[in-house]
C-alpha atoms as a PDB file:
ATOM      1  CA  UNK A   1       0.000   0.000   0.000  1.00  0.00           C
ATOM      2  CA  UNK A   2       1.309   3.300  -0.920  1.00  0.00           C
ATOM      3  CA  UNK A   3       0.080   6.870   0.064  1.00  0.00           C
ATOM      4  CA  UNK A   4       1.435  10.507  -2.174  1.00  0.00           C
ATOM      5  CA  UNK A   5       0.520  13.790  -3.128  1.00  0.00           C
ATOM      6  CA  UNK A   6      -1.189  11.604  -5.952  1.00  0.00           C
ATOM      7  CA  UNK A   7      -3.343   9.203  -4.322  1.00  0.00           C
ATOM      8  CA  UNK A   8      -3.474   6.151  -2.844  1.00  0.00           C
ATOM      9  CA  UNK A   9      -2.309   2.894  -4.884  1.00  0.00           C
ATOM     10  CA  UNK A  10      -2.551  -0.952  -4.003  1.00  0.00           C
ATOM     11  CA  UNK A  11       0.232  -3.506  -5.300  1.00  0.00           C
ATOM     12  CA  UNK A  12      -0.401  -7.135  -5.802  1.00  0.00           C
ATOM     13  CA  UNK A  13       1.879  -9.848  -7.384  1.00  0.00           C
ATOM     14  CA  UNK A  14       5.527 -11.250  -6.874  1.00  0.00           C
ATOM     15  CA  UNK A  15       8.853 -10.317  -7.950  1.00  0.00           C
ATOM     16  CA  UNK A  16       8.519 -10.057 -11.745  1.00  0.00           C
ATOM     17  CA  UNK A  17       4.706  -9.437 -11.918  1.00  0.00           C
ATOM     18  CA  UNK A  18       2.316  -6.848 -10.019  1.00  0.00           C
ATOM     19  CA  UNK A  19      -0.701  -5.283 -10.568  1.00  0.00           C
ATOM     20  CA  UNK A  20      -1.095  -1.874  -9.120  1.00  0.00           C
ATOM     21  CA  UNK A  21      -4.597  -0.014  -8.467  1.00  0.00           C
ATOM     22  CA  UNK A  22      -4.265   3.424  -7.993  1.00  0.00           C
ATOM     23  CA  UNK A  23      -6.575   6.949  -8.755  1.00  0.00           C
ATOM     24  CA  UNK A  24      -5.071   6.654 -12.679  1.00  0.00           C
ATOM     25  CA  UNK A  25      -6.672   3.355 -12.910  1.00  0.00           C
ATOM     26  CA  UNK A  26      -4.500  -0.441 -13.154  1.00  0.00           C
ATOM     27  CA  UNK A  27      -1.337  -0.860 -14.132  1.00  0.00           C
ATOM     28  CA  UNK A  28       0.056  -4.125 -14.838  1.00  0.00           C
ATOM     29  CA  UNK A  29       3.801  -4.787 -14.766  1.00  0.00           C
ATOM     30  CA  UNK A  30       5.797  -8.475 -16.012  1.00  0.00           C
ATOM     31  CA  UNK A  31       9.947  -8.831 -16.786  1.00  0.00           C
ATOM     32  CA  UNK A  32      11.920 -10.367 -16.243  1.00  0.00           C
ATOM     33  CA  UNK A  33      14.203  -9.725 -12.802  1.00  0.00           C
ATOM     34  CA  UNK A  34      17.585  -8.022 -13.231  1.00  0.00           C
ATOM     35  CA  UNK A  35      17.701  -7.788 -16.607  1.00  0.00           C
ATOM     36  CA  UNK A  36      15.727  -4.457 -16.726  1.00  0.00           C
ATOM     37  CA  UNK A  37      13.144  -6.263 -19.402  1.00  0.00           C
ATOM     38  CA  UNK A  38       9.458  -5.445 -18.520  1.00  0.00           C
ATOM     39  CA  UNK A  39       6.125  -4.186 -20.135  1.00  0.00           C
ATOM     40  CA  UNK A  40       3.293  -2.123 -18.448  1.00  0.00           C
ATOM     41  CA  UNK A  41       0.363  -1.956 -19.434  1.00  0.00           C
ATOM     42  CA  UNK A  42      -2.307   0.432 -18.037  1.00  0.00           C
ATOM     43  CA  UNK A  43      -5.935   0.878 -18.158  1.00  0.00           C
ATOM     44  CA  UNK A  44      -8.102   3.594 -16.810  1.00  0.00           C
ATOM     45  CA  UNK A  45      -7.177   7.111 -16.872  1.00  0.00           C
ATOM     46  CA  UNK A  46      -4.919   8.458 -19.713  1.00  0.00           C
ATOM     47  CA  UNK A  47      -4.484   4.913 -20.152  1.00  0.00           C
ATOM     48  CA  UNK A  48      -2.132   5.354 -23.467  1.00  0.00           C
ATOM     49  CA  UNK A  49      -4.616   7.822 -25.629  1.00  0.00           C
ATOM     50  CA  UNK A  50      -1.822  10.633 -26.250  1.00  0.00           C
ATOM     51  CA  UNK A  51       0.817   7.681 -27.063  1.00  0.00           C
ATOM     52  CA  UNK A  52      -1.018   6.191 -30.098  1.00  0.00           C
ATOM     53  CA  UNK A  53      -1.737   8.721 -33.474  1.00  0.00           C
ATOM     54  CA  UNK A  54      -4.523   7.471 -35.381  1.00  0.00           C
ATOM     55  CA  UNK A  55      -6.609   9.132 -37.791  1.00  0.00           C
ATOM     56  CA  UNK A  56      -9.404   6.988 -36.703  1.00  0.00           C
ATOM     57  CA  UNK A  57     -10.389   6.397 -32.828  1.00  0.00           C
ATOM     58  CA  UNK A  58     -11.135   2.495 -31.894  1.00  0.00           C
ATOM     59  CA  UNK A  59     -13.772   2.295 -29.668  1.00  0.00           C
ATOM     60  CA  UNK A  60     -13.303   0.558 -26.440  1.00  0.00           C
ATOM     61  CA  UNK A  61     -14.043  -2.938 -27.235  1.00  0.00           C
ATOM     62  CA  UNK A  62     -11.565  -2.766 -30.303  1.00  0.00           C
ATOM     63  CA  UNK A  63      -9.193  -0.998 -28.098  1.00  0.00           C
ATOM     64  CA  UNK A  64      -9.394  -4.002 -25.289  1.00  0.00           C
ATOM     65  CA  UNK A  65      -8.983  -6.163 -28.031  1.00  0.00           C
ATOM     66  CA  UNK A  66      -5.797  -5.140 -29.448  1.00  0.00           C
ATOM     67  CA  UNK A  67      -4.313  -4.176 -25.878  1.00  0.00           C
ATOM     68  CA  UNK A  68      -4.613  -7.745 -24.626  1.00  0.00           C
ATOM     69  CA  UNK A  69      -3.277  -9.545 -28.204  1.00  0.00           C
ATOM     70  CA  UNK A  70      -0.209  -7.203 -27.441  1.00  0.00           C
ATOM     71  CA  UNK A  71      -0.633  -8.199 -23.611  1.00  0.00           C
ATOM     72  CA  UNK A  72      -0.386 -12.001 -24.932  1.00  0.00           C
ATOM     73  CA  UNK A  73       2.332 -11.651 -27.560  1.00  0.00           C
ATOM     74  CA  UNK A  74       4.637 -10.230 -24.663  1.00  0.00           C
ATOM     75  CA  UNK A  75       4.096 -12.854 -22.638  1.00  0.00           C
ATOM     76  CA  UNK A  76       4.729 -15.569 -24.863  1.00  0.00           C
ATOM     77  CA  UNK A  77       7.997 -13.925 -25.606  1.00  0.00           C
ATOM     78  CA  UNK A  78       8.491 -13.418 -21.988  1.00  0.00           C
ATOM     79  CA  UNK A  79       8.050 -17.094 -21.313  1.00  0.00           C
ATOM     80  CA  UNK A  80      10.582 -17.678 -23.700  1.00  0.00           C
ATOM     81  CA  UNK A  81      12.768 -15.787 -22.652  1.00  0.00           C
ATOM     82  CA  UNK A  82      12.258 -17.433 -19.159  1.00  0.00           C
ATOM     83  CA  UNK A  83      12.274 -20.709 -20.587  1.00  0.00           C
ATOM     84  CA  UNK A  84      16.130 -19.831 -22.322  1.00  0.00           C
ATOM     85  CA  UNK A  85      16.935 -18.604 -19.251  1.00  0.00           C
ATOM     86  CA  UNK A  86      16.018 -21.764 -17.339  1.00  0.00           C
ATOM     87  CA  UNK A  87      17.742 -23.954 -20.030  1.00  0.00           C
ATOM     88  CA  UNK A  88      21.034 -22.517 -19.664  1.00  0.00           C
ATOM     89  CA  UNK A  89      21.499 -22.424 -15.832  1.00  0.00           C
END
């Protein structure tokens, strides 16, 4: 639990992968320890809408959509990453 000048936040997870809900929304974090590899992802407030140009908004279901294919294609990478990792210890 966390209390700042910008609201309070919870943090769930282990070392590698949290969730954090906060006044911006949820952010969700996976990497891969000491290597300085990760992704976030966020959803809720200013969840990403200034990072993207598009001539064309996607509405929200299209925009869940696409945010959780990239979601799952990190992942998978990450678990093979994890999985190289494992092999060569």
């Amino acid at each position: 639990m966390n209390f700042s000048r910008s609201g309070p936040s919870l943090t769930f997870g282990v070392r590698g992968a949290h969730v954090t809900f906060g006044r911006r929304g949820v952010t969700r974090t996976v990497g891969l320890p000491g290597t300085g590899i990760y992704y976030t992802s966020r959803k809720g407030y200013h969840s990403g809408y200034h990072s993207a140009r598009s001539d064309v908004a996607l509405d929200a279901r299209a925009q869940s959509a696409a945010t959780r294919r990239v979601e799952l294609t990190l992942l998978f990478v990450l678990g093979i990453l994890l999985a190289l990792l494992a092999a060569a210890l």
